[in-house]
N, C-alpha and C. Protein backbone atom coordinates (compact mmCIF):
# COMPACT_ATOMS: atom_id res chain seq x y z
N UNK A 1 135.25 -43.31 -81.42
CA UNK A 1 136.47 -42.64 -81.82
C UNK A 1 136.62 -41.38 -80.99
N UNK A 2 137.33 -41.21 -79.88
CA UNK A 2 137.63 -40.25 -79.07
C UNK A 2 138.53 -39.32 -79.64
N UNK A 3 138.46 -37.72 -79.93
CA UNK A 3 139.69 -37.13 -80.39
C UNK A 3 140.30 -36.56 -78.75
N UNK A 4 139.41 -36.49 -77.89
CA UNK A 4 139.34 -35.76 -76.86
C UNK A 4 139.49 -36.96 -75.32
N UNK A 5 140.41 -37.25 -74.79
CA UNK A 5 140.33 -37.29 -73.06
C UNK A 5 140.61 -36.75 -71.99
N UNK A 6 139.43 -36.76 -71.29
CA UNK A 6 140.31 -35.99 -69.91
C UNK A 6 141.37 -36.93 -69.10
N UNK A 7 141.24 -38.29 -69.25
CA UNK A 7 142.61 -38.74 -68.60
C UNK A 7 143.68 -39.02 -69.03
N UNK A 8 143.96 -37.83 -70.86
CA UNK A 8 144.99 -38.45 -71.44
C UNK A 8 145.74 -37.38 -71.29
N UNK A 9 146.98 -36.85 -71.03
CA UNK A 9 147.48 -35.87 -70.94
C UNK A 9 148.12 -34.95 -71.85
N UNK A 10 147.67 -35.63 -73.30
CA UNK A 10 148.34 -35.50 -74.42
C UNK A 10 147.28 -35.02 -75.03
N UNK A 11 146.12 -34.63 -74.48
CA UNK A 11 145.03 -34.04 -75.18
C UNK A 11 144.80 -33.22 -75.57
N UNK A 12 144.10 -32.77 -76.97
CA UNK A 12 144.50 -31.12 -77.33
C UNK A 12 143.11 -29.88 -76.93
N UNK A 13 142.59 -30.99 -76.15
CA UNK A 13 141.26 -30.38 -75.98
C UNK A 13 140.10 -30.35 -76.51
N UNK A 14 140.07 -30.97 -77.75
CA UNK A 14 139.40 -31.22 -78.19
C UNK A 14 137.93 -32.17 -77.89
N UNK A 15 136.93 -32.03 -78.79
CA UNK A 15 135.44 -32.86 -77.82
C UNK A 15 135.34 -34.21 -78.55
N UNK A 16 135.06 -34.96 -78.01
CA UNK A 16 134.87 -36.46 -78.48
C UNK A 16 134.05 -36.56 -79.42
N UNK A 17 134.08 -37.40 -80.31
CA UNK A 17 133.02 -37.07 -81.90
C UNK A 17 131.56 -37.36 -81.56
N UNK A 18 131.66 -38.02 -80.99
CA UNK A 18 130.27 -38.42 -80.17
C UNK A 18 130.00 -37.49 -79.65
N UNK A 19 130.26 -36.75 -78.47
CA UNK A 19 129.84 -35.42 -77.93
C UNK A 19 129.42 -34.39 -78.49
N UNK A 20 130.38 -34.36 -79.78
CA UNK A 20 130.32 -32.72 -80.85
C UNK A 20 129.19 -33.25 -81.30
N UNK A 21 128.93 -33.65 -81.85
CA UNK A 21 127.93 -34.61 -83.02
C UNK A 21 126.36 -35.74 -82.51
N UNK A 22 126.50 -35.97 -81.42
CA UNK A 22 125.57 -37.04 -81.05
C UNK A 22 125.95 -38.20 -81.55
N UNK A 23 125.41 -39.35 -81.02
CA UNK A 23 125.99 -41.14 -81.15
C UNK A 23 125.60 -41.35 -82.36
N UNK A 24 124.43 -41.27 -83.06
CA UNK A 24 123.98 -41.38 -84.43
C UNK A 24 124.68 -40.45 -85.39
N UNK A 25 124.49 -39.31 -85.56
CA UNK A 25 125.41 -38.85 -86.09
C UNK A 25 126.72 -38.81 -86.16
N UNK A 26 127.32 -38.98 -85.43
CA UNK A 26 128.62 -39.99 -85.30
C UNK A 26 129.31 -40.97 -86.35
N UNK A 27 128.15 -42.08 -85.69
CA UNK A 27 128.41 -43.29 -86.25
C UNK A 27 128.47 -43.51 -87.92
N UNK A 28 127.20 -42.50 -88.08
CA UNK A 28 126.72 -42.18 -89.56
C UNK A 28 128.40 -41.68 -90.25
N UNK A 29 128.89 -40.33 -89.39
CA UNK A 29 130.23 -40.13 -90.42
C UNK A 29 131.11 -41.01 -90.58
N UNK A 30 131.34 -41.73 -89.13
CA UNK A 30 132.12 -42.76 -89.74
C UNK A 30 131.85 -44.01 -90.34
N UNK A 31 130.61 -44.17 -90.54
CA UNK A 31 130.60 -44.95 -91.98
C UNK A 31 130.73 -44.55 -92.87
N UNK A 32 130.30 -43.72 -93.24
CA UNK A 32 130.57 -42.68 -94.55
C UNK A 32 132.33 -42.34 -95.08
N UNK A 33 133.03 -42.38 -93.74
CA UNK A 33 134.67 -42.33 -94.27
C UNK A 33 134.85 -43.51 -94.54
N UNK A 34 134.39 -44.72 -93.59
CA UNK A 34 135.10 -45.64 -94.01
C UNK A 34 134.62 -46.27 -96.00
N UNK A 35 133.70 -45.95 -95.75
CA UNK A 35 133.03 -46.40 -97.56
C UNK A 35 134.02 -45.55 -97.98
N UNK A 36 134.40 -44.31 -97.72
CA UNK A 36 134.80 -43.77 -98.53
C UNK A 36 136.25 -43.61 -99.18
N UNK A 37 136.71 -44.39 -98.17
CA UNK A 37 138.10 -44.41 -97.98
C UNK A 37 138.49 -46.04 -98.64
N UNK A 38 137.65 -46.81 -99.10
CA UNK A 38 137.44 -47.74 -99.40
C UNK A 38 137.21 -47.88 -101.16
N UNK A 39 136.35 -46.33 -101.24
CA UNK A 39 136.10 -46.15 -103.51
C UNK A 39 137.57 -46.42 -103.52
N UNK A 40 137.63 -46.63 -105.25
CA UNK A 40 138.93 -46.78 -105.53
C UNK A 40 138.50 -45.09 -106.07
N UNK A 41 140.78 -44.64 -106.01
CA UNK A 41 140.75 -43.26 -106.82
C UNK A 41 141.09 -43.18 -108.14
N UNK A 42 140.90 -42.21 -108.77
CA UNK A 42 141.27 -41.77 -110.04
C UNK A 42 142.77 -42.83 -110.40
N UNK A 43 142.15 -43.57 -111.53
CA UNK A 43 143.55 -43.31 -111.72
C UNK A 43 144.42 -43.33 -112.57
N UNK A 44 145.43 -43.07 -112.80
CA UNK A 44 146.48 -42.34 -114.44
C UNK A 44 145.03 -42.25 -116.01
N UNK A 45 145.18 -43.49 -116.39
CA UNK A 45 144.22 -43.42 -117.51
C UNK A 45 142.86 -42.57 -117.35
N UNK A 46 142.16 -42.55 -115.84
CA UNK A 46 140.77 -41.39 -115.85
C UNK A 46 141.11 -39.82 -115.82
N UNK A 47 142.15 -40.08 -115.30
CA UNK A 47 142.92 -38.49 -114.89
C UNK A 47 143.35 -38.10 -116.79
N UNK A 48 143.56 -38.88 -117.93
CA UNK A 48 143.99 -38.62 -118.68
C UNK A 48 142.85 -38.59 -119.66
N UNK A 49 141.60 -39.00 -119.47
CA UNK A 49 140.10 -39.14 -119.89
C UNK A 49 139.43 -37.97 -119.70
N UNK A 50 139.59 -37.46 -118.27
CA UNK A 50 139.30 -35.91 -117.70
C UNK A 50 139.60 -35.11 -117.78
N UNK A 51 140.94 -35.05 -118.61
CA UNK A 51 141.74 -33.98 -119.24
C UNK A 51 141.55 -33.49 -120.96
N UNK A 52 140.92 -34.86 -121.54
CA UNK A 52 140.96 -34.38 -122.78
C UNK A 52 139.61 -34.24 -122.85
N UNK A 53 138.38 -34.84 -122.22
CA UNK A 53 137.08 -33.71 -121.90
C UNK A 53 136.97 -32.97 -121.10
N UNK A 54 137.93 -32.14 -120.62
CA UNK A 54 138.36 -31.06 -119.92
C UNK A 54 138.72 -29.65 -121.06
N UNK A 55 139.86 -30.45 -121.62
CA UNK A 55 140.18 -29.57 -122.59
C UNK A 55 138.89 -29.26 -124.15
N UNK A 56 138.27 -30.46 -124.12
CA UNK A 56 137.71 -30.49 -125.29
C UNK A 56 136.29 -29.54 -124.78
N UNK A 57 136.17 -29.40 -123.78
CA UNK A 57 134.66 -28.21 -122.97
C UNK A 57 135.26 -26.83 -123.12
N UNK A 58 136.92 -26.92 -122.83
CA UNK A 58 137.30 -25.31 -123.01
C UNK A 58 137.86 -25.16 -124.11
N UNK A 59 137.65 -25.76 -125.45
CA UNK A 59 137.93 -25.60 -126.82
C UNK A 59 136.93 -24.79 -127.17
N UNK A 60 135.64 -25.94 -126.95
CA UNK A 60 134.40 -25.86 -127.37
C UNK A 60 133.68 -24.38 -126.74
N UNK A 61 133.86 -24.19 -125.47
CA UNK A 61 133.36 -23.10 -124.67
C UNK A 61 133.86 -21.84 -125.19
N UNK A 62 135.32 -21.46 -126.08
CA UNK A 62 136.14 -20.79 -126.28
C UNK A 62 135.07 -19.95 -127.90
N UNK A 63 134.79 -20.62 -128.43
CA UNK A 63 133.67 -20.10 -129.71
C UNK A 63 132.95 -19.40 -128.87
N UNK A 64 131.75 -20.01 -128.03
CA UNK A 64 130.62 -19.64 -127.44
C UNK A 64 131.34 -17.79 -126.97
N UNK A 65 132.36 -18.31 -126.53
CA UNK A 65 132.96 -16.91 -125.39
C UNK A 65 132.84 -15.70 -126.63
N UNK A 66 133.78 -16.40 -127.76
CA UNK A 66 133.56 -15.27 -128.84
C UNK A 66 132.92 -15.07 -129.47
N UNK A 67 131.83 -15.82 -129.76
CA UNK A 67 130.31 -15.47 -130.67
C UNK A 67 129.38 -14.18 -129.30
N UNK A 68 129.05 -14.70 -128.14
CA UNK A 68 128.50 -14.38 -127.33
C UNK A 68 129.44 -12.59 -126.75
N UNK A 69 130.46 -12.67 -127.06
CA UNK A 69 131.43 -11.46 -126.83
C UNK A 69 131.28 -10.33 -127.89
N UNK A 70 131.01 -11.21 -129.33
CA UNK A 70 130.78 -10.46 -130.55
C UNK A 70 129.39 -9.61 -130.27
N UNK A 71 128.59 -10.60 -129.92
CA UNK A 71 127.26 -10.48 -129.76
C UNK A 71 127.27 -8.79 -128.72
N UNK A 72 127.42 -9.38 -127.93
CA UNK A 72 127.30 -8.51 -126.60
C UNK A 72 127.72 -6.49 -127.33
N UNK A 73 128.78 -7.03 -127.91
CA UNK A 73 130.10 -5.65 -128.62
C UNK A 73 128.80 -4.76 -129.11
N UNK A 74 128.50 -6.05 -130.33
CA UNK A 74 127.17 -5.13 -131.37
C UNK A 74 126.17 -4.27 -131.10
N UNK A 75 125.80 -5.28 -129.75
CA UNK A 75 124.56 -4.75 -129.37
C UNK A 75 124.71 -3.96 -128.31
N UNK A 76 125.87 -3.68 -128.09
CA UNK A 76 125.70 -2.32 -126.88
C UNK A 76 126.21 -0.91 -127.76
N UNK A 77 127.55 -0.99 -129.11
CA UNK A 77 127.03 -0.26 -130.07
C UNK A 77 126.54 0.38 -130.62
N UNK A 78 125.63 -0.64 -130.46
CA UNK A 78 124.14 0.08 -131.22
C UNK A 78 123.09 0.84 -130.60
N UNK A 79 123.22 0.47 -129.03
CA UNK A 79 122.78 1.03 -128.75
C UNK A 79 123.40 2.92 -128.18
N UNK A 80 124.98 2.73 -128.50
CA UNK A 80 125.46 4.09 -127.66
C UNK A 80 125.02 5.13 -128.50
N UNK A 81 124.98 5.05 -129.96
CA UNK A 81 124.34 6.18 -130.78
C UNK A 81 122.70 6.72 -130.92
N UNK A 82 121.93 5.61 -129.81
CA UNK A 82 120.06 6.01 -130.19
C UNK A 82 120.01 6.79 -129.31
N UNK A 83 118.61 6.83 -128.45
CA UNK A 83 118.62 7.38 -127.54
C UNK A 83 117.22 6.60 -126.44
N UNK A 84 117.63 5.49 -126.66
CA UNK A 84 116.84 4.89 -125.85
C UNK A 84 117.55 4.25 -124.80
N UNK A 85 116.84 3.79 -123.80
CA UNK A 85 117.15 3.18 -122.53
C UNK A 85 117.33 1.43 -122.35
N UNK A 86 117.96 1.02 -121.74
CA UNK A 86 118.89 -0.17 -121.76
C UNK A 86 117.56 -0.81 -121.32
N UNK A 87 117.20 -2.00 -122.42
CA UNK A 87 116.46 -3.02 -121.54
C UNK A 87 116.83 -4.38 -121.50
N UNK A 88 115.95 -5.28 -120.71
CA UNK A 88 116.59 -6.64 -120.66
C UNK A 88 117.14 -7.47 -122.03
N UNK A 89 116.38 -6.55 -123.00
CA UNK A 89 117.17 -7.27 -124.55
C UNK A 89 118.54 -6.94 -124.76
N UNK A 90 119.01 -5.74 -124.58
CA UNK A 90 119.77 -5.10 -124.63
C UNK A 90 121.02 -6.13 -123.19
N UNK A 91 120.61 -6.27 -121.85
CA UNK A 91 121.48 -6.37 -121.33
C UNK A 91 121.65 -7.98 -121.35
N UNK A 92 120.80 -8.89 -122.01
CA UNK A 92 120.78 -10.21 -122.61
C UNK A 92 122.15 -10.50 -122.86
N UNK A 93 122.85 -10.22 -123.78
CA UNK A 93 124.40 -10.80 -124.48
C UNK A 93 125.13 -10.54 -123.49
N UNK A 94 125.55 -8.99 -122.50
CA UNK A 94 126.78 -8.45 -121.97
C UNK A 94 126.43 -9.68 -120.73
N UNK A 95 125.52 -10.29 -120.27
CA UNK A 95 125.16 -10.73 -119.23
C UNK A 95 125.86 -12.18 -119.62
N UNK A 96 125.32 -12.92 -120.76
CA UNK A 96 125.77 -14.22 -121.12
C UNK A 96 127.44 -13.96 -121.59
N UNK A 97 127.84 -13.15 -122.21
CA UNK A 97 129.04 -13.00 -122.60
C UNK A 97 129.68 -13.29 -121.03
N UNK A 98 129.51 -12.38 -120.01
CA UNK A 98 130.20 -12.79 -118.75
C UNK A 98 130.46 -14.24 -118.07
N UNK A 99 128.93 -15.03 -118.54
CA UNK A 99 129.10 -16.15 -118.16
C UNK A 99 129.74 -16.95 -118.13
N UNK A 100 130.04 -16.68 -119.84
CA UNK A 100 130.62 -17.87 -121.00
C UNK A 100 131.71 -17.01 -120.31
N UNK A 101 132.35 -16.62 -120.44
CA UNK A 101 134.24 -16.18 -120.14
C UNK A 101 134.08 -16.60 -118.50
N UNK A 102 133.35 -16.59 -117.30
CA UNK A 102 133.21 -17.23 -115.94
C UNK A 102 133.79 -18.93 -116.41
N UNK A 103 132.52 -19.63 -117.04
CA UNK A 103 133.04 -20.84 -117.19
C UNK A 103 134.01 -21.27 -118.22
N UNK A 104 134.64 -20.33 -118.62
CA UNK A 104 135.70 -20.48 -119.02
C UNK A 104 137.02 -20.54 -118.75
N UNK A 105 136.56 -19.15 -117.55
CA UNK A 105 137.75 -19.51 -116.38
C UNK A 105 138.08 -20.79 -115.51
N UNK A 106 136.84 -21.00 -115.19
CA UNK A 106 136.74 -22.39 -114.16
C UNK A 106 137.16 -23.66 -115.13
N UNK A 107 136.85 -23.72 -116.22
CA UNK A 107 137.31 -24.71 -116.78
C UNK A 107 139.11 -24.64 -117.18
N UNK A 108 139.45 -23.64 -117.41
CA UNK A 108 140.79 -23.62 -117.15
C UNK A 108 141.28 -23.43 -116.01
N UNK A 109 140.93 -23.00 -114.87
CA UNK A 109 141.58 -23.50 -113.72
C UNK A 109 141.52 -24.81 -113.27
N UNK A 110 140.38 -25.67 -113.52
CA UNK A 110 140.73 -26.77 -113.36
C UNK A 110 141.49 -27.60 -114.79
N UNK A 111 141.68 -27.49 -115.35
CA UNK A 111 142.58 -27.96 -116.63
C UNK A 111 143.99 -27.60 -115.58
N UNK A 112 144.87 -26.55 -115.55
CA UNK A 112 145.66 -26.02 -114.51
C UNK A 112 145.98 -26.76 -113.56
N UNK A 113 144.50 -27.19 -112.27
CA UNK A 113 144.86 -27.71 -111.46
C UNK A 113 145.41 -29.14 -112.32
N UNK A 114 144.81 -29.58 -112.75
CA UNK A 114 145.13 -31.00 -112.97
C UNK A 114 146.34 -31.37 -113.97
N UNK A 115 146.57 -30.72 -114.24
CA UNK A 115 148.53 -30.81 -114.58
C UNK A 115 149.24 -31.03 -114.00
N UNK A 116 148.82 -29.92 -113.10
CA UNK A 116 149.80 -29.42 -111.78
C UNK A 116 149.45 -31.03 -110.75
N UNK A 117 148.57 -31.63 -110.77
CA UNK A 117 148.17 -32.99 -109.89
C UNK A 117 149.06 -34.20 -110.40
N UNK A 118 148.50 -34.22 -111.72
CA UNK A 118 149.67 -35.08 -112.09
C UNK A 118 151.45 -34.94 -112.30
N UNK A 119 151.67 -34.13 -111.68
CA UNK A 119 152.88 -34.54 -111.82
C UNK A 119 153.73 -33.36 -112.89
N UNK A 120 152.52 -32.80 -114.04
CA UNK A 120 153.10 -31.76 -114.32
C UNK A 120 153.86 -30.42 -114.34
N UNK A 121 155.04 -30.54 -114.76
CA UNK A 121 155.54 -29.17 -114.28
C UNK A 121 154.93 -27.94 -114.77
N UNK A 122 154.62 -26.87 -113.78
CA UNK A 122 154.08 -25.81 -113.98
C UNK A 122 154.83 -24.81 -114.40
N UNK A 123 156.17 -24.94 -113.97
CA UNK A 123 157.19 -23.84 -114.39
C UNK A 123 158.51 -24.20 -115.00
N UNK A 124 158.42 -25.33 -115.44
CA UNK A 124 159.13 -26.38 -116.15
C UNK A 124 158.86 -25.93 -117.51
N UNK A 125 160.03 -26.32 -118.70
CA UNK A 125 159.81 -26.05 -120.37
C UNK A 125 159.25 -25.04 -120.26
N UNK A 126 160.20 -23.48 -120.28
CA UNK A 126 160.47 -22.21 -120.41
C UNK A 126 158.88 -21.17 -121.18
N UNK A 127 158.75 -21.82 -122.75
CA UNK A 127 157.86 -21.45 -123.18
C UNK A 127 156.36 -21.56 -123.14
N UNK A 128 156.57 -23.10 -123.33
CA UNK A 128 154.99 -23.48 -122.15
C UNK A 128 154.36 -22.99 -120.84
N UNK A 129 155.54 -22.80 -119.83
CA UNK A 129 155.14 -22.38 -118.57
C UNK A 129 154.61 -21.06 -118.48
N UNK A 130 155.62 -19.81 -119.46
CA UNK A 130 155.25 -18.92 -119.70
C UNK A 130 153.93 -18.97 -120.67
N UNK A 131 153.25 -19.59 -121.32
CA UNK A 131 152.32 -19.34 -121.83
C UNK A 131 151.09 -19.50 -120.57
N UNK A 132 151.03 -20.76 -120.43
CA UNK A 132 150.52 -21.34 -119.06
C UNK A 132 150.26 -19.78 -118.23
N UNK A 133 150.92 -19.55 -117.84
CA UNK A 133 151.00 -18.41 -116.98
C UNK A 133 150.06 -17.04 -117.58
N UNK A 134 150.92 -16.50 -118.78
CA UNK A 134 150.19 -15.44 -119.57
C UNK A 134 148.53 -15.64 -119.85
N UNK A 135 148.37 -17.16 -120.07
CA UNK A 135 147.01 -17.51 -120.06
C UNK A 135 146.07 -17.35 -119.50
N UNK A 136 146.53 -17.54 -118.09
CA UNK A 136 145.56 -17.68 -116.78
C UNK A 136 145.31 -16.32 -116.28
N UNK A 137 146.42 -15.30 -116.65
CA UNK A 137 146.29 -14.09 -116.26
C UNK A 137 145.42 -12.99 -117.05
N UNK A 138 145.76 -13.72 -118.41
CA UNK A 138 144.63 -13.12 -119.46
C UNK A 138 143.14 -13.25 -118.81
N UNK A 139 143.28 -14.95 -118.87
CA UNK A 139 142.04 -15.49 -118.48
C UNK A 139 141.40 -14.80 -117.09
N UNK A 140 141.92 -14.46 -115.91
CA UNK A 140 141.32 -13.46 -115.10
C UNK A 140 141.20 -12.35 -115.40
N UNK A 141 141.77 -11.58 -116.03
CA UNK A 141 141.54 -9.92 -116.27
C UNK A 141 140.36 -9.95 -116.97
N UNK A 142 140.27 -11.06 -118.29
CA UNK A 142 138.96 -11.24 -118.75
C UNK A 142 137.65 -11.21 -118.65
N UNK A 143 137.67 -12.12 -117.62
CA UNK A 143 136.74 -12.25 -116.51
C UNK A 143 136.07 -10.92 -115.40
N UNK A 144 137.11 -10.36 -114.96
CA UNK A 144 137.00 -9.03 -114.48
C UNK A 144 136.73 -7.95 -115.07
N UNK A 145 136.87 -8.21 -116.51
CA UNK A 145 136.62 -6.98 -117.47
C UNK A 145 135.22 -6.98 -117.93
N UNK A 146 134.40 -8.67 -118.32
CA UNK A 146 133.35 -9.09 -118.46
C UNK A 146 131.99 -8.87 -117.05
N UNK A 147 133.16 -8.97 -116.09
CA UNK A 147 131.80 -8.57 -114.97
C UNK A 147 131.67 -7.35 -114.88
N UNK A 148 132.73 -6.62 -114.75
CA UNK A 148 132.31 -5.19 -115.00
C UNK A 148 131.43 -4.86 -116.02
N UNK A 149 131.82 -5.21 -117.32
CA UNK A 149 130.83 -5.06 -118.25
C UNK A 149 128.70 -5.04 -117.79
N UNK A 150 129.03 -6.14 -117.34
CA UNK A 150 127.95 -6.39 -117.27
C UNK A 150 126.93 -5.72 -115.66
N UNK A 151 128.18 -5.32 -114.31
CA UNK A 151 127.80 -4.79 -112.97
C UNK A 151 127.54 -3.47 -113.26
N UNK A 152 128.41 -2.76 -114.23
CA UNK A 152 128.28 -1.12 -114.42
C UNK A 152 127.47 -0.80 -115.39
N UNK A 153 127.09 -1.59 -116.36
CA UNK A 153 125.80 -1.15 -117.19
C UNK A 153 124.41 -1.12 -116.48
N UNK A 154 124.50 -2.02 -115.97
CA UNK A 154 123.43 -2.26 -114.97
C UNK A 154 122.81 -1.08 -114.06
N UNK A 155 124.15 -0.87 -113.23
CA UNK A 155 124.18 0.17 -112.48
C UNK A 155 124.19 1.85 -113.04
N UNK A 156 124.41 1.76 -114.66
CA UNK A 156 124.84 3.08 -114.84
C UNK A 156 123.34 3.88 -114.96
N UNK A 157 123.23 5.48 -114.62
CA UNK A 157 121.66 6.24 -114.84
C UNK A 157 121.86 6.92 -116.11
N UNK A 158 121.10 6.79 -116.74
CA UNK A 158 121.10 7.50 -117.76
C UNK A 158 120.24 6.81 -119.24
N UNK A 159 120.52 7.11 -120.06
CA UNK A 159 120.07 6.30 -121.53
C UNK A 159 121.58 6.00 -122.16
N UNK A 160 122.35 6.67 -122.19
CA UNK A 160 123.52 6.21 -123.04
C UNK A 160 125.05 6.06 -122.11
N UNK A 161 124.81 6.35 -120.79
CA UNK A 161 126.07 5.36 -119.89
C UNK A 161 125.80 3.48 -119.88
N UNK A 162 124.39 3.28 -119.78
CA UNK A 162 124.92 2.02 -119.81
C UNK A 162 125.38 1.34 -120.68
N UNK A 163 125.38 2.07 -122.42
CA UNK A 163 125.52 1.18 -123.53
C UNK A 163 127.04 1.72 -123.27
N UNK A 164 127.42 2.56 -122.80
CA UNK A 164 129.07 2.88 -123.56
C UNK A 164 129.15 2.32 -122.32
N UNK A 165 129.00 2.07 -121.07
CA UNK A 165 129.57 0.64 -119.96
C UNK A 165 129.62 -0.12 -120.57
N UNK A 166 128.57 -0.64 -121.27
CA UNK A 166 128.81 -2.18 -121.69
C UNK A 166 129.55 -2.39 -122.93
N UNK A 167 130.06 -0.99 -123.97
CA UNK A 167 130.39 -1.25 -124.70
C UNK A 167 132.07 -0.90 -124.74
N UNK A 168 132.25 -0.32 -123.55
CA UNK A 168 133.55 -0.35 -123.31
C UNK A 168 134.45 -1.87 -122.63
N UNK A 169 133.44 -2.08 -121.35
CA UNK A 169 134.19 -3.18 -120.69
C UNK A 169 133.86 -4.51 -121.51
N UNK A 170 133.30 -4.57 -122.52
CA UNK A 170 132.96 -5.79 -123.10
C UNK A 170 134.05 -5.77 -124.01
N UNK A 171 134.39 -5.14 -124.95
CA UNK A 171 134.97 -4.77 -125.60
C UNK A 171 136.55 -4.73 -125.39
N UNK A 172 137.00 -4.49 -124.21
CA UNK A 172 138.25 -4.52 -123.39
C UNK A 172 138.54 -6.17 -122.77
N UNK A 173 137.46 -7.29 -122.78
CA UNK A 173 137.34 -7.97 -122.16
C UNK A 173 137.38 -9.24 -123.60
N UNK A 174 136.89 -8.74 -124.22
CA UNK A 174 137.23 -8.94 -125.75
C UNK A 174 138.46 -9.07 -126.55
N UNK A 175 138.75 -8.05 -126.39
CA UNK A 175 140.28 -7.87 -126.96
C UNK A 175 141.49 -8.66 -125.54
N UNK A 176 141.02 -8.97 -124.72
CA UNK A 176 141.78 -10.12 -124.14
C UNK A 176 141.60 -11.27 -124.01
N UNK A 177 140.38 -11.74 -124.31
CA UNK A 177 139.88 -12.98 -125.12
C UNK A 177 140.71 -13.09 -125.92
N UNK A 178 140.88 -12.36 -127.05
CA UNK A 178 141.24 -12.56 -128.44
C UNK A 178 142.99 -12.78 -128.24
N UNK A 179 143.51 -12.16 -127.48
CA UNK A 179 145.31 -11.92 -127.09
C UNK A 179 145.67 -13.25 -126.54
N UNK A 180 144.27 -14.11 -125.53
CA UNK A 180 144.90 -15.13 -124.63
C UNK A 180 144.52 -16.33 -125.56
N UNK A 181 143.67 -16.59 -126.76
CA UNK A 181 143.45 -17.81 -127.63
C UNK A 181 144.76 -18.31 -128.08
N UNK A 182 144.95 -19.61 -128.31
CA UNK A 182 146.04 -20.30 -128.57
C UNK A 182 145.98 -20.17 -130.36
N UNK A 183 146.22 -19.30 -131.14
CA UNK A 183 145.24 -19.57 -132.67
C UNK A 183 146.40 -20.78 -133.66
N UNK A 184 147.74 -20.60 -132.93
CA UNK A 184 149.18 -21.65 -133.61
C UNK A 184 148.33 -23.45 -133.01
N UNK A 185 147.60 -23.73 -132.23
CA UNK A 185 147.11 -24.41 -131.94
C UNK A 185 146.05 -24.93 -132.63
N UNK A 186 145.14 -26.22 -132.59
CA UNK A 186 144.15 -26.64 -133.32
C UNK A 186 143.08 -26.07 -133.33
N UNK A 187 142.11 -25.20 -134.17
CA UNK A 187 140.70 -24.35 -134.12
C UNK A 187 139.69 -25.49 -133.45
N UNK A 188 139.50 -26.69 -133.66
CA UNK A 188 138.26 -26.90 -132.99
C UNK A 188 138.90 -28.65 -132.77
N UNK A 189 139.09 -28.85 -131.69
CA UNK A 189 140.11 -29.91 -130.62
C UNK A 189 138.93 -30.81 -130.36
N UNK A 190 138.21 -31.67 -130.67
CA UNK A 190 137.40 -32.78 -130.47
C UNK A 190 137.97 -33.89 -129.68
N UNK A 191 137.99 -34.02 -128.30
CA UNK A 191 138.37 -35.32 -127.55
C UNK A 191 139.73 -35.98 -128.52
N UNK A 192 140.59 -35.09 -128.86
CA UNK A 192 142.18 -36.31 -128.90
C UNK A 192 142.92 -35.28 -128.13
């Protein structure tokens, strides 16, 4: 498979796959496309299988975010009034709280993407779209509010900056958790 000739005049310059790559390696990718180009794809009914254990991971993930968010709140709290120093027990929750709201994001961006794949309108039906939207934006600030939480406690010197770091940005990151939940919606969405 040549992408490249010198006696073609239409050439973009490019190096022959064989050349870039060596003859074995080569050959190897293009077997590999052709198998691959050969799977069958997704289709309507899996795309609609992947969506409702899509949605049913960011139902489910959506507790974890707020038990683990609660968690995190308490225990930095508690700690802004002692006078002891932040340890790995202490930075345990603000750390997992970030996580759980990370894969929470990713699981709604891909929920998102795959609307938007099938065919769904994204900015279509006025109220939906706008929620859609308000969601995702929640859903990042969240995220950004949760890593902070958890980058500036870390980083802060002292005995009582890192608990009021963590007990501010957790807490802020929290209360947009709580603004972006669907609660007019079903509490706990099991695969329908």
């Amino acid at each position: 498979m040549a992408l490249y000739r010198k006696d073609n005049p239409e050439s973009t310059g490019v190096l022959t796959l064989q050349q870039k790559l060596g003859r074995s390696t080569a050959r190897r990718s293009l077997l590999w496309a052709a198998r691959l180009s050969r799977s069958p794809s997704l289709t309507l009914p899996d795309m609609a299988t992947l969506y409702t254990i899509l949605l049913t991971l960011h139902n489910i993930n959506r507790w974890l975010v707020l038990l683990t968010g609660l968690w995190a709140l308490i225990r930095s709290l508690g700690g802004v009034g002692g006078g002891k120093d932040l340890t790995p027990a202490d930075r345990r929750p603000v750390v997992m709280f970030a996580g759980t709201v990370h894969l929470q994001l990713v699981l709604g961006l891909l929920l998102f993407a795959l609307v938007g794949s099938q065919g769904g309108r994204v900015f279509g039906d006025a109220p939906r779209a706008s929620f859609r939207w308000e969601h995702l934006g929640l859903g990042l600030i969240a995220a950004v509010f949760a890593t902070l939480a958890s980058a500036i406690s870390k980083r802060a010197k002292g005995s009582q900056a890192p608990f009021r770091a963590a007990a501010l940005w957790s807490g802020l990151a929290l209360l947009t958790v709580l603004l972006m939940i669907p609660w007019w919606r079903p509490l706990l969405r099991l695969f329908s």
